[in-house]
C-alpha atoms as a PDB file:
ATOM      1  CA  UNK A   1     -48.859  -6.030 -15.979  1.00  0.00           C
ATOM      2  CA  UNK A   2     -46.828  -7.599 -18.986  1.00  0.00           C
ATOM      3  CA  UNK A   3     -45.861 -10.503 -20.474  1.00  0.00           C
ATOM      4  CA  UNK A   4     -43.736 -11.400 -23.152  1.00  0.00           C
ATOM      5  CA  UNK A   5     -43.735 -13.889 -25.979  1.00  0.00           C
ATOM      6  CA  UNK A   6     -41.086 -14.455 -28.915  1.00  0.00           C
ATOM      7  CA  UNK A   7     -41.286 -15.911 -32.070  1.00  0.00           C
ATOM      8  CA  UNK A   8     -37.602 -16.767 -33.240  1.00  0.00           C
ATOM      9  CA  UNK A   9     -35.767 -19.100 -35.510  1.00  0.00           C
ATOM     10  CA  UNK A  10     -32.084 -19.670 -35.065  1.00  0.00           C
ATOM     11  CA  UNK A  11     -29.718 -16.958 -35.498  1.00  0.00           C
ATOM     12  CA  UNK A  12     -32.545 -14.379 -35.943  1.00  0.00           C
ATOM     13  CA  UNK A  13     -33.466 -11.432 -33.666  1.00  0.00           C
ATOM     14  CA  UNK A  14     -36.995 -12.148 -31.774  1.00  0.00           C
ATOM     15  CA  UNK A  15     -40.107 -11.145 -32.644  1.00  0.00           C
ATOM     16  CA  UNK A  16     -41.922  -9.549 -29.365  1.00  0.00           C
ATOM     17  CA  UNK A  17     -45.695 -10.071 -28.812  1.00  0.00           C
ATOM     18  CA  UNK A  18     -47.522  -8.474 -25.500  1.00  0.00           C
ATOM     19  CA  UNK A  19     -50.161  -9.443 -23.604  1.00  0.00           C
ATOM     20  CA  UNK A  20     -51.015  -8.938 -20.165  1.00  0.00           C
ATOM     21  CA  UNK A  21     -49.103 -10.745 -17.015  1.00  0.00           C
ATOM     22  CA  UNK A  22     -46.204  -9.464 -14.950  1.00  0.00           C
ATOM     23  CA  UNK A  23     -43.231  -7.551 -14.181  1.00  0.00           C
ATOM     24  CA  UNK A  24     -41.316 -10.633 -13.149  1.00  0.00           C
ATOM     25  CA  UNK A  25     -41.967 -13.247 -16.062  1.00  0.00           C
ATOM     26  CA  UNK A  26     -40.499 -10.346 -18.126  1.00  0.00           C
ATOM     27  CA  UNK A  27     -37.511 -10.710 -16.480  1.00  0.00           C
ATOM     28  CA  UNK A  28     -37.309 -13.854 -16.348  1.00  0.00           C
ATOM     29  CA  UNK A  29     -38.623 -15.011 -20.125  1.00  0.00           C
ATOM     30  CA  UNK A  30     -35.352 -12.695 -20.706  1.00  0.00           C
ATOM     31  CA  UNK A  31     -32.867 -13.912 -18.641  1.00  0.00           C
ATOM     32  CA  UNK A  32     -33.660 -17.402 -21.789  1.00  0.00           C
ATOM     33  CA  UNK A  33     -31.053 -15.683 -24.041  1.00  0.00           C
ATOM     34  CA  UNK A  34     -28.655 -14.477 -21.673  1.00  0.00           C
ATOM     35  CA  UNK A  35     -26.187 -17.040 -22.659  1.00  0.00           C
ATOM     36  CA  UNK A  36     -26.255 -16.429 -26.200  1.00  0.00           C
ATOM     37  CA  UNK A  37     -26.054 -12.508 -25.952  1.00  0.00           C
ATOM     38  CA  UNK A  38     -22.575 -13.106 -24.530  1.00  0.00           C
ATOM     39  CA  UNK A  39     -21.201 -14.489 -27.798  1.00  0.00           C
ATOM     40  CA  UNK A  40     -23.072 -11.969 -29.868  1.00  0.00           C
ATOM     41  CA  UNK A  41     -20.677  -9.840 -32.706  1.00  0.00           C
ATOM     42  CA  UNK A  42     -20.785  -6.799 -32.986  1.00  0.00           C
ATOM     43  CA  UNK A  43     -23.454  -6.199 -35.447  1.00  0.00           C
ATOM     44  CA  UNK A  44     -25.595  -8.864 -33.451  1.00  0.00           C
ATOM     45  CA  UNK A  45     -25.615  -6.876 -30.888  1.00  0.00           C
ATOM     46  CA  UNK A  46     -26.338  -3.651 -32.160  1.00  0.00           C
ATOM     47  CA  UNK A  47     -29.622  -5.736 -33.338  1.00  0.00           C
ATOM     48  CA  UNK A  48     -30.598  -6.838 -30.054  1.00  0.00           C
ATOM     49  CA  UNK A  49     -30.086  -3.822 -28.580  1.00  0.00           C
ATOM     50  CA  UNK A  50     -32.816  -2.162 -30.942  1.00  0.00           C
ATOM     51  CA  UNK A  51     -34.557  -4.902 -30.482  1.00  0.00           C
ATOM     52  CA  UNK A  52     -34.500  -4.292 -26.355  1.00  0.00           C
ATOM     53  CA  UNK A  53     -35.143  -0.796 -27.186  1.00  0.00           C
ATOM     54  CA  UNK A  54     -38.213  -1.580 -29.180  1.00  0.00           C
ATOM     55  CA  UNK A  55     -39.716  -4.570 -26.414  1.00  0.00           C
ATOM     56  CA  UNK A  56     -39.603  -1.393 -23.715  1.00  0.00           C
ATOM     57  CA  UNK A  57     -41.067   0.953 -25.866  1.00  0.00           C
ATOM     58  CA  UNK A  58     -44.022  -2.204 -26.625  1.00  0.00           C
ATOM     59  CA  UNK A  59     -43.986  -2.403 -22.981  1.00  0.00           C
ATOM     60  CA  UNK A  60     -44.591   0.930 -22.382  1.00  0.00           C
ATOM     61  CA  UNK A  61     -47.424   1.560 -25.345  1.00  0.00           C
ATOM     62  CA  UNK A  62     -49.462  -0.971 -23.256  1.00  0.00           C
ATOM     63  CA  UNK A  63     -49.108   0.480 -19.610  1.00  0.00           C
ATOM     64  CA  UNK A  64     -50.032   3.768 -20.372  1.00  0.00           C
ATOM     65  CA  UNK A  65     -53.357   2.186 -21.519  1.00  0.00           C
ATOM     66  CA  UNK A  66     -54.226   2.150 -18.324  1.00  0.00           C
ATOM     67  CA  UNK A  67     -52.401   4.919 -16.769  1.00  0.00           C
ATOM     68  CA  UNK A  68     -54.178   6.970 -19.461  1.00  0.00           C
ATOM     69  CA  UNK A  69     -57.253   6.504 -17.343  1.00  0.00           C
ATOM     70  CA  UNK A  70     -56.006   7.976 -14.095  1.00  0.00           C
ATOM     71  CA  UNK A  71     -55.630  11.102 -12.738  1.00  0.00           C
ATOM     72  CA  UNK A  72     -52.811  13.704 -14.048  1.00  0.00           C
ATOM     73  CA  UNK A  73     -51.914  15.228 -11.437  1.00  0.00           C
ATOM     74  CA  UNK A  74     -48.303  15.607 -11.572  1.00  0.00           C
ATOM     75  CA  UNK A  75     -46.404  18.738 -11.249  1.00  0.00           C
ATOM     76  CA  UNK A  76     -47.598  21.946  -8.717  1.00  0.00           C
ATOM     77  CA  UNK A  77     -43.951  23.772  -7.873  1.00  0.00           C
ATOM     78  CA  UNK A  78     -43.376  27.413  -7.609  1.00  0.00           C
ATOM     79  CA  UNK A  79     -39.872  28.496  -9.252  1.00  0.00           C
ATOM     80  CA  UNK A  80     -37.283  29.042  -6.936  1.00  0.00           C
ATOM     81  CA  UNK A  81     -35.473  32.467  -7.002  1.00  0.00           C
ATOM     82  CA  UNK A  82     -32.375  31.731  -5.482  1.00  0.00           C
ATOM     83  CA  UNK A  83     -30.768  29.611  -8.407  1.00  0.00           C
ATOM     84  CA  UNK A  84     -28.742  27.762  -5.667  1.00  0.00           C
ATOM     85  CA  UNK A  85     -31.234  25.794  -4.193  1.00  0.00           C
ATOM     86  CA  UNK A  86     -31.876  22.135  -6.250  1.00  0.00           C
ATOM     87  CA  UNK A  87     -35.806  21.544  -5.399  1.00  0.00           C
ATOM     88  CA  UNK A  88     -36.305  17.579  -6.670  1.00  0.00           C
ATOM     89  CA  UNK A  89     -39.236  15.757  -6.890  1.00  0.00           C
ATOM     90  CA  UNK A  90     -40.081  11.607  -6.847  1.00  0.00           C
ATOM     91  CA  UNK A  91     -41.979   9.887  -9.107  1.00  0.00           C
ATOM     92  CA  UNK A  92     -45.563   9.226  -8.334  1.00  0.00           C
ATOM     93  CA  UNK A  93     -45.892   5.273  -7.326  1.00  0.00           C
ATOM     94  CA  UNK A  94     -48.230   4.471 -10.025  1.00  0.00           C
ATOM     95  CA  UNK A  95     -45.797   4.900 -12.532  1.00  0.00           C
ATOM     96  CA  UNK A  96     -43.327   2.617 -11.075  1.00  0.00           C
ATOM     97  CA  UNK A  97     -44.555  -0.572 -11.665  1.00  0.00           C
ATOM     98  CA  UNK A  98     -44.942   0.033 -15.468  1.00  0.00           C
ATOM     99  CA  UNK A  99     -41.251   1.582 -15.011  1.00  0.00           C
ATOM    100  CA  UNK A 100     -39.804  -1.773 -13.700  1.00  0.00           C
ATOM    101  CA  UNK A 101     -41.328  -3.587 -16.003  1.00  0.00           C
ATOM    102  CA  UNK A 102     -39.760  -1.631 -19.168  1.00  0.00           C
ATOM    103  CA  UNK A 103     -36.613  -1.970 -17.445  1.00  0.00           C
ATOM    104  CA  UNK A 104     -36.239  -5.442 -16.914  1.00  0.00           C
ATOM    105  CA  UNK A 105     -35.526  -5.405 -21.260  1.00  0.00           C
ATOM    106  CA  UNK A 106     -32.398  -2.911 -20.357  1.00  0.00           C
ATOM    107  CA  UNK A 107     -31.201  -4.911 -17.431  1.00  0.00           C
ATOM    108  CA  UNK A 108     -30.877  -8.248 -19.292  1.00  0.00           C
ATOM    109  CA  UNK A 109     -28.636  -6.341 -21.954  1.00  0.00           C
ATOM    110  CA  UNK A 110     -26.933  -4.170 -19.579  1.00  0.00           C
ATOM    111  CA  UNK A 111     -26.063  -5.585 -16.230  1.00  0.00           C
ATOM    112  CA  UNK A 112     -26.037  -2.883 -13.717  1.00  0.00           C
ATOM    113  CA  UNK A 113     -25.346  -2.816  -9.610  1.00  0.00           C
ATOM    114  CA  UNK A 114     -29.213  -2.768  -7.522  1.00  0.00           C
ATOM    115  CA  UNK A 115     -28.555   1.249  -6.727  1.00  0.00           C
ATOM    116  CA  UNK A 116     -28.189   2.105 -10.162  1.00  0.00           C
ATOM    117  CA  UNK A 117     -31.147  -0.496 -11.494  1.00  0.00           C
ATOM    118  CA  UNK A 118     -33.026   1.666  -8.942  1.00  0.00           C
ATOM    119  CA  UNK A 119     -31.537   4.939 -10.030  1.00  0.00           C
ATOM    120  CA  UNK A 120     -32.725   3.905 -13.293  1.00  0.00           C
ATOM    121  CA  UNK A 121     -36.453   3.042 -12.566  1.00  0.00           C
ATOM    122  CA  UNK A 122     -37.234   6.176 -11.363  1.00  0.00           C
ATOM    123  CA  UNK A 123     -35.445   8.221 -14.262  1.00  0.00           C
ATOM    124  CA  UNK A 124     -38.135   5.963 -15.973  1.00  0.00           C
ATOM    125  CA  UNK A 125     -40.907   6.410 -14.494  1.00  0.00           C
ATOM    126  CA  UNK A 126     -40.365  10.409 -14.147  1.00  0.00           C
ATOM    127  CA  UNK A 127     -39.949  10.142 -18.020  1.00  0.00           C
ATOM    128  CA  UNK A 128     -43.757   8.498 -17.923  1.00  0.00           C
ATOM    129  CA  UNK A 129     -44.713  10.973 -15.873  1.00  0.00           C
ATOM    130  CA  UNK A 130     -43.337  14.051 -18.246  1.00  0.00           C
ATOM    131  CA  UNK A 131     -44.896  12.366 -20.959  1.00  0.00           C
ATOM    132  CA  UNK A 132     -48.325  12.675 -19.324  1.00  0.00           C
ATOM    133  CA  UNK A 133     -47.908  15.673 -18.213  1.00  0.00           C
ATOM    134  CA  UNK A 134     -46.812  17.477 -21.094  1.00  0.00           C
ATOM    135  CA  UNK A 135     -49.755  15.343 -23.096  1.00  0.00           C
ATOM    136  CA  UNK A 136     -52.028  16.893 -20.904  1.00  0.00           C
ATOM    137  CA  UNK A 137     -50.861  20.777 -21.976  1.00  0.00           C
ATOM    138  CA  UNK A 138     -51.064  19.288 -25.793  1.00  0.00           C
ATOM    139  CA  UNK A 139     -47.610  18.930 -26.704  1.00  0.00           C
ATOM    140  CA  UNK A 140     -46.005  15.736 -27.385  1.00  0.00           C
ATOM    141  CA  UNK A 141     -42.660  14.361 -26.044  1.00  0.00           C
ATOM    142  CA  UNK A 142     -41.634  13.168 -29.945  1.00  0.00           C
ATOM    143  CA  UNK A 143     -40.115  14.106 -33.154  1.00  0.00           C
ATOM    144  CA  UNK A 144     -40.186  11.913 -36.111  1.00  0.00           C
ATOM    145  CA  UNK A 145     -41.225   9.106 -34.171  1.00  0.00           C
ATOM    146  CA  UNK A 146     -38.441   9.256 -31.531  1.00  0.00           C
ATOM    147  CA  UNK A 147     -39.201   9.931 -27.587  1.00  0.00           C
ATOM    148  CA  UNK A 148     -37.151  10.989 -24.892  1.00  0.00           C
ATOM    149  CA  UNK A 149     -37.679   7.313 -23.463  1.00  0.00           C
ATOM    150  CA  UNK A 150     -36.399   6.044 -26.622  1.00  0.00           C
ATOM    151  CA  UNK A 151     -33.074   8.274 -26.605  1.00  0.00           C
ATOM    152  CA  UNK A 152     -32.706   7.856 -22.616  1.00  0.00           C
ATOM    153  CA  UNK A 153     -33.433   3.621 -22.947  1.00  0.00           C
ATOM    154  CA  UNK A 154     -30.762   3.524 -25.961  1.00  0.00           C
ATOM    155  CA  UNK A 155     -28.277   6.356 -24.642  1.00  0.00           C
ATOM    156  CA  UNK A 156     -28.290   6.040 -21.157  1.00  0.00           C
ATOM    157  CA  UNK A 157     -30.033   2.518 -19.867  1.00  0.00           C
ATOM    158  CA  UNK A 158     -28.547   0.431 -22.546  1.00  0.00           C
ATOM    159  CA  UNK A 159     -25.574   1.915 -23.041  1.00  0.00           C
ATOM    160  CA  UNK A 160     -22.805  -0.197 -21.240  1.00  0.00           C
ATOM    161  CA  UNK A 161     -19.814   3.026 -21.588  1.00  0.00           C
ATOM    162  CA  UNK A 162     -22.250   4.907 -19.221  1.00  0.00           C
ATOM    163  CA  UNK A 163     -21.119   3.531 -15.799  1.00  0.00           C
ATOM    164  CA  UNK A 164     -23.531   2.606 -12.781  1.00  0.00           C
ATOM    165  CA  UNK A 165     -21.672   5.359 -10.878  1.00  0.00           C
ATOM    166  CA  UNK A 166     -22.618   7.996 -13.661  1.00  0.00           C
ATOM    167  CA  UNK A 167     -26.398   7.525 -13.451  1.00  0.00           C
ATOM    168  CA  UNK A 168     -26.658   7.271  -9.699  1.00  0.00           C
ATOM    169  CA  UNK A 169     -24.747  10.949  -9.819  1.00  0.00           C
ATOM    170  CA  UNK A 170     -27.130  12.511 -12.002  1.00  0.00           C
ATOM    171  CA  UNK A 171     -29.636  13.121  -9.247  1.00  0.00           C
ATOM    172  CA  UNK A 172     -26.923  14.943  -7.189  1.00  0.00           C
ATOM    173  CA  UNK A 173     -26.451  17.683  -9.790  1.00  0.00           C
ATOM    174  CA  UNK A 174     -27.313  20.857  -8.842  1.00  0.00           C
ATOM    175  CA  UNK A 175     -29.227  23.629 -10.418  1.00  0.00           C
ATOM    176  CA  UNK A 176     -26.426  26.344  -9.784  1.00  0.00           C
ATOM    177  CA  UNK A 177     -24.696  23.985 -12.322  1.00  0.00           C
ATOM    178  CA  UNK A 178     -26.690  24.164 -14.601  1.00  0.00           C
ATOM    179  CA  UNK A 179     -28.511  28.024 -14.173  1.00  0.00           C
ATOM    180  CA  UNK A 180     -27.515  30.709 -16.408  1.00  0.00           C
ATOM    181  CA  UNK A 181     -27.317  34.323 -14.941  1.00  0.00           C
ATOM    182  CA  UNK A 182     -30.230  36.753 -14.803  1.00  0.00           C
ATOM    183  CA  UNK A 183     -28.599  38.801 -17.881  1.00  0.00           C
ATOM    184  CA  UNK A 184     -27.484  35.313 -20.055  1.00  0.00           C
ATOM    185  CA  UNK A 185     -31.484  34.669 -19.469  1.00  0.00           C
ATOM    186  CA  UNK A 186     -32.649  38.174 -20.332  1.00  0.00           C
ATOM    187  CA  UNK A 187     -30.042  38.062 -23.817  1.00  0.00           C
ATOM    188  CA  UNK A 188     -30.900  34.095 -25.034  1.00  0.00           C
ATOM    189  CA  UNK A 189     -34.915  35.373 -25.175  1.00  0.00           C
ATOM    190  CA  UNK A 190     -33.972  38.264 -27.079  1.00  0.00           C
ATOM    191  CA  UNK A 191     -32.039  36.416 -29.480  1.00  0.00           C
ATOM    192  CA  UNK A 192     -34.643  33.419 -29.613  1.00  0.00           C
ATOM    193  CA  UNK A 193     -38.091  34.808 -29.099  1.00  0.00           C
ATOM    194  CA  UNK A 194     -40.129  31.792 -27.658  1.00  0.00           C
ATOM    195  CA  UNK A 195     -37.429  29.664 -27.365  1.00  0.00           C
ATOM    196  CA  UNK A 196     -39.276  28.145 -24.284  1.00  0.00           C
ATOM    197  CA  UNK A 197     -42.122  26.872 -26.519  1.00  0.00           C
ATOM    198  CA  UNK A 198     -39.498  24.749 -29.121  1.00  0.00           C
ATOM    199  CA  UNK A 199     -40.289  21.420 -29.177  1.00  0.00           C
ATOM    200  CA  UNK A 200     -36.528  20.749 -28.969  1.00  0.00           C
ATOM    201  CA  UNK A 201     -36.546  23.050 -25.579  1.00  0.00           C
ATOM    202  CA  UNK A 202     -39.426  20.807 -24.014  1.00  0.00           C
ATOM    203  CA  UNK A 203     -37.850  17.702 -24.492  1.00  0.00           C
ATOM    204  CA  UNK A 204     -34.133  18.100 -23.680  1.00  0.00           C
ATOM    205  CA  UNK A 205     -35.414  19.792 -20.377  1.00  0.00           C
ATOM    206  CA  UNK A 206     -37.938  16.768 -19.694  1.00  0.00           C
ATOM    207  CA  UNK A 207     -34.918  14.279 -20.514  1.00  0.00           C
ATOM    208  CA  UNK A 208     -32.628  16.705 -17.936  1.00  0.00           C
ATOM    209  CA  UNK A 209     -35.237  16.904 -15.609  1.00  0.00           C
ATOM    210  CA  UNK A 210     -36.402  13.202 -15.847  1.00  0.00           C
ATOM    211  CA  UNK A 211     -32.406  11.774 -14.973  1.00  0.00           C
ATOM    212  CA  UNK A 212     -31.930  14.896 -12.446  1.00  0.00           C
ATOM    213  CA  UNK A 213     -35.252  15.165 -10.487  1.00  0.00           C
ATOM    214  CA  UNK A 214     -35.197  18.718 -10.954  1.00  0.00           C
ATOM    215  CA  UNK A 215     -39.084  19.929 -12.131  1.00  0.00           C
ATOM    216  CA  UNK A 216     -39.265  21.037 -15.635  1.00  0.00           C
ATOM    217  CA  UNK A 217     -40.438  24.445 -15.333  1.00  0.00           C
ATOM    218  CA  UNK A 218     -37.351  25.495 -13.219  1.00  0.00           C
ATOM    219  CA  UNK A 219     -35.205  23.404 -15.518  1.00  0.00           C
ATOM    220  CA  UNK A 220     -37.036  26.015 -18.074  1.00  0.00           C
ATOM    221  CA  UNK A 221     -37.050  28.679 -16.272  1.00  0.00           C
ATOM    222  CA  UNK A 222     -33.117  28.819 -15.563  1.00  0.00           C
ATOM    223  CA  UNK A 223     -31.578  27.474 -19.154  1.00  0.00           C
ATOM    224  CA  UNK A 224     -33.813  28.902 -21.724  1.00  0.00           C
ATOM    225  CA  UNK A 225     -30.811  27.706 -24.145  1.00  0.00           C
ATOM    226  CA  UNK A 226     -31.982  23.736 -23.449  1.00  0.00           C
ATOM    227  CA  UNK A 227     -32.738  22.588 -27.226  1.00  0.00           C
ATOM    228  CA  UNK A 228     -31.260  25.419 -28.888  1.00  0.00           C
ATOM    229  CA  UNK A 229     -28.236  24.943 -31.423  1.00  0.00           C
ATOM    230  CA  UNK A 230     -25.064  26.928 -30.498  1.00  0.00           C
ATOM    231  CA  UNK A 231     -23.712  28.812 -27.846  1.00  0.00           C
ATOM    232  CA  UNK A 232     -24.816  31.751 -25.346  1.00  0.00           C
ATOM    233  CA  UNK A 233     -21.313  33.304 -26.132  1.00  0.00           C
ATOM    234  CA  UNK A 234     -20.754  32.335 -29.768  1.00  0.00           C
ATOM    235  CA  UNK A 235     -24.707  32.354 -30.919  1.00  0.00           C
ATOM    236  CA  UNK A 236     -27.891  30.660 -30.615  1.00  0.00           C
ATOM    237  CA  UNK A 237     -30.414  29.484 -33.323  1.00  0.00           C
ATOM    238  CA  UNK A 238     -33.323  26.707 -33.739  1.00  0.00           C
ATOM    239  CA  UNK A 239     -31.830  23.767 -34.091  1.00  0.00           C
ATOM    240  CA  UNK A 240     -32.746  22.504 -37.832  1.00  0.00           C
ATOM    241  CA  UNK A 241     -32.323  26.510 -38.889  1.00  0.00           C
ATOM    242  CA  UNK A 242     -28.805  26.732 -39.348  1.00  0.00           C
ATOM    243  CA  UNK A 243     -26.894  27.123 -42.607  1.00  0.00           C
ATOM    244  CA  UNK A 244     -25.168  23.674 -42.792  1.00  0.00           C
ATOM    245  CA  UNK A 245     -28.120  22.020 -41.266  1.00  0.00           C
ATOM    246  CA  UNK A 246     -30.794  23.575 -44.257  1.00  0.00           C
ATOM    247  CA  UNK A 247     -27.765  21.809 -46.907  1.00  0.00           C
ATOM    248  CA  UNK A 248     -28.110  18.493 -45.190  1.00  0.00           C
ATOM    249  CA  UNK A 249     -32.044  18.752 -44.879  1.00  0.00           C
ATOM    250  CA  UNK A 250     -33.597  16.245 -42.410  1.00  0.00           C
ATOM    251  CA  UNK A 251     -34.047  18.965 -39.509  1.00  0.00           C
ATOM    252  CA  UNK A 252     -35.762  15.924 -37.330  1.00  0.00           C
ATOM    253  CA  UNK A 253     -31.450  14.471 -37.307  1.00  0.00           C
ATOM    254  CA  UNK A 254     -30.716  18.005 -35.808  1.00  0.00           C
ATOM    255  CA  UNK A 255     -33.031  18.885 -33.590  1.00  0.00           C
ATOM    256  CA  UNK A 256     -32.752  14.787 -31.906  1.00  0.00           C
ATOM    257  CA  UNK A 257     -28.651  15.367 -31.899  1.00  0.00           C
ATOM    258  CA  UNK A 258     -29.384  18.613 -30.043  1.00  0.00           C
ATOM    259  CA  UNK A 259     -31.716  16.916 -27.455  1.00  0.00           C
ATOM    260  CA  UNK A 260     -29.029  14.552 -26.557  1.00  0.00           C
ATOM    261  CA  UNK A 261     -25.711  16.562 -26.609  1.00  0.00           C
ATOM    262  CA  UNK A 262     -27.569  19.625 -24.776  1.00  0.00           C
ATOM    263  CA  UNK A 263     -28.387  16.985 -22.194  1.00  0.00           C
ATOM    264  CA  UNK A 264     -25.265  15.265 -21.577  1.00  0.00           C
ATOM    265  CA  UNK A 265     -23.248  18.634 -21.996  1.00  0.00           C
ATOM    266  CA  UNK A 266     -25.333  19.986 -19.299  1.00  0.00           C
ATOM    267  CA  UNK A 267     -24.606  17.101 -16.939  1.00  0.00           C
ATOM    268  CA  UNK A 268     -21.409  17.482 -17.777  1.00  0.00           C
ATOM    269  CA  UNK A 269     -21.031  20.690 -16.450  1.00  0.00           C
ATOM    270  CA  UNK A 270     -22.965  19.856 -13.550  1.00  0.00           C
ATOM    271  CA  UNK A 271     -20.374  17.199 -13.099  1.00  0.00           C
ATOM    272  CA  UNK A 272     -21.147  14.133 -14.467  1.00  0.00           C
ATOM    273  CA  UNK A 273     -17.978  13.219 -16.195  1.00  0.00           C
ATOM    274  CA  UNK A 274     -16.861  11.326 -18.466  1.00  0.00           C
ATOM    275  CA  UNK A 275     -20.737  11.119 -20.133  1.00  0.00           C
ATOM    276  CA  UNK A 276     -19.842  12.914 -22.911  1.00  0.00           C
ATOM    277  CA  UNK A 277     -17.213  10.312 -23.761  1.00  0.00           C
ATOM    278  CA  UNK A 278     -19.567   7.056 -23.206  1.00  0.00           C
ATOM    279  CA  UNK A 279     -22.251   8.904 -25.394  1.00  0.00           C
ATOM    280  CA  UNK A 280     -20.289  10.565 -28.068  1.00  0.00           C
ATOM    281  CA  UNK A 281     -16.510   9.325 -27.575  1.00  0.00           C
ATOM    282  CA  UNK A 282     -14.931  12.648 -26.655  1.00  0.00           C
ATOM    283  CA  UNK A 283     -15.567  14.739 -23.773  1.00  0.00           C
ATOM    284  CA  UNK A 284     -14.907  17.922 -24.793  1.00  0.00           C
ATOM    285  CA  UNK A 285     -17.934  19.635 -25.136  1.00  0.00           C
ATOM    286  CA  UNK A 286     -17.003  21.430 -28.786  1.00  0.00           C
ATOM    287  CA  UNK A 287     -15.567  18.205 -30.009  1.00  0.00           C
ATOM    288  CA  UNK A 288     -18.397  16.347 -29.004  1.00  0.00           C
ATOM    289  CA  UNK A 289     -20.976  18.947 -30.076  1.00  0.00           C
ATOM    290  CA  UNK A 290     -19.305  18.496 -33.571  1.00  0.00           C
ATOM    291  CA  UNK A 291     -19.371  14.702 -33.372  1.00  0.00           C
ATOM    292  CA  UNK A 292     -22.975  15.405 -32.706  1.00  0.00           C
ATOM    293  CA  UNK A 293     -23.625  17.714 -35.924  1.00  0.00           C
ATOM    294  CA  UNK A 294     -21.694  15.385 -38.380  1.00  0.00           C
ATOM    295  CA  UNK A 295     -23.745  12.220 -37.106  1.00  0.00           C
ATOM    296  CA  UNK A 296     -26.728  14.217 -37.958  1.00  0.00           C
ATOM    297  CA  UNK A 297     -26.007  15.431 -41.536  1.00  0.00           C
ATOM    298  CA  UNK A 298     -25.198  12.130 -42.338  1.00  0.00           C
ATOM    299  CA  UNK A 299     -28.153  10.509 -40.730  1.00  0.00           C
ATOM    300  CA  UNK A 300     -28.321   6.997 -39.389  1.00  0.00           C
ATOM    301  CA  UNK A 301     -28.372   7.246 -35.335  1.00  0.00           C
ATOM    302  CA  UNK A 302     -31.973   8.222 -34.544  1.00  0.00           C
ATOM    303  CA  UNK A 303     -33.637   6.162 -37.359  1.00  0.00           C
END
C-alpha cells in the first residue's frame, strides 16, 4: 500500500516521496492538481507527464518489495498448434492491487471511461507479472534503464491520442492475426539464429502479450520476428546492427523504437487501428516504421 507526498513551489513540477498507505489517498492526493493541469502549456505538460510516468514507476519499485517475497508461479501453458485458437490468461490477484495503485498517477493525467481504467489495470498488472516471471529465468525486462511498464505507462496509459475504445480492443486480437506461417517461422530462424533469446524479442512480446492476454511463449513461438528490425519479405536483422543504425551509434534508441513500433504494428494488423497514428502520427506501417528509425538516430524519446 502507497502513499504519496510532494514537495513543490509554485510553477514547479512536484517532487514525489513514498511511503507506505493506500491505493485510494493516491488518488485522491492527485486529484489536488487537477485544476491546474488543465491550464498547463504544452511544455508543462510534457513535464508532468514524465513526472506521472516517474511517480508509477516509484510506485511500482516499492510494491514489488513485497511481491518479491511471494511465490512465482505464473505461467504453465502448452503451445497451441492450431495458430487459430487465441488461449488468454488473467492476471494473478496479487498483482492487482499494486496495479491500481500505479494507475491512479495515469488516470489523473489521462481521464479514461471505468472499462478501459479496468482494461488498463490488468495490462498492468500482467506487465508485473512478466517482469517476475522473466526475473525468475534471469533476464531482465530493461534496456538502458527503460521497461516495458515505462514505454506502455508513457505510450499507451498516458497517452490521450490512444482512445478508451483502442485499449479495451487489444484483448480481442487474435493470434491468427498476428501468427506467421510454418515456412515464414522456419526462414526468420534461419536468417536470425536465436532470435528468440534477443532481449529486444523478450520484451516487445511481453509488452504484446501483457496488452493482449496472449502467454508469451506462444506470442514467441508464432512471431519469432517480435524485436527484430526489418521485414520477413524485405529482410531481418538485430535491431542496433544495421548500417544506418552503427552511423548513429546509441543501439539502446534502436532496439527501444523497435519494441514499440513492432508492438503497435502488430496490433495493428490484428486490428487495432488507428494506434499507429496516436503513437507515431501516421498509420502506415512503413511510414511509421521510418518515423520510428529517424526518432531514434536522433535520440531524445526514450531518455
Amino acid at each position: 500500500m502507497i502513499i504519496l507526498k510532494f514537495n513543490q513551489t509554485a510553477g514547479s513540477t512536484p517532487v514525489l516521496r513514498t511511503s507506505i498507505s493506500s491505493a485510494e489517498t493516491v488518488e485522491a492526493r492527485l486529484q489536488v492538481d487537477k485544476a491546474r493541469r488543465q491550464t498547463l502549456t504544452p511544455r508543462e505538460l510534457a513535464a508532468y507527464r514524465g513526472y506521472a510516468g516517474e511517480m508509477a514507476s516509484d510506485i511500482q519499485q516499492v510494491g514489488q518489495n513485497e511481491l518479491s517475497a511471494q511465490s512465482q508461479d505464473n505461467f504453465d501453458l502448452s503451445e497451441p498448434s492450431d495458430p487459430n485458437s487465441t488461449p488468454r490468461y488473467e492476471p494473478q490477484d496479487r498483482y492487482l492491487p499494486l496495479a491500481e495503485a500505479m494507475c491512479s498517477a495515469a488516470f489523473a493525467l489521462v481521464r479514461r471511461s471505468p472499462e478501459a481504467q479496468e482494461a488498463v489495470k490488468k495490462m498492468v498488472a500482467r506487465i508485473l507479472q512478466l517482469e517476475e516471471h522473466y526475473t525468475s529465468q534471469g533476464t531482465e525486462l530493461k534496456i538502458a534503464g527503460t521497461s516495458i511498464m515505462k514505454i506502455f505507462m508513457l505510450e499507451f496509459a498516458m497517452n490521450s491520442r490512444v482512445t478508451d475504445e483502442m485499449l479495451i480492443k487489444m484483448a480481442s486480437v487474435e493470434l491468427k492475426d498476428l501468427a506467421r506461417t510454418p515456412e515464414r517461422r522456419k526462414n526468420i530462424e534461419e536468417r536470425v539464429p536465436g532470435c528468440r533469446e534477443l532481449i529486444t524479442h523478450k520484451m516487445t512480446v511481453a509488452l504484446l502479450s501483457a496488452v493482449t492476454g496472449i502467454p508469451p511463449e506462444i506470442l514467441s513461438s508464432h512471431c519469432p520476428d517480435l524485436g527484430l528490425s526489418g521485414t520477413p519479405g524485405a529482410g531481418l536483422w538485430e535491431p542496433g546492427t544495421g548500417y544506418t543504425e552503427q552511423i548513429a551509434g546509441g543501439k539502446e534508441d534502436f532496439q527501444l523504437a523497435n519494441i514499440l513500433h513492432d508492438t503497435t504494428d502488430f496490433l495493428k494488423h490484428g486490428g487495432i487501428d488507428g494506434l499507429n497514428r496516436a503513437v507515431w502520427g501516421r498509420e502506415d506501417s512503413l511510414v511509421s516504421a521510418g518515423i520510428s528509425v529517424g526518432e531514434a538516430y536522433w535520440g531524445g524519446r526514450y531518455d
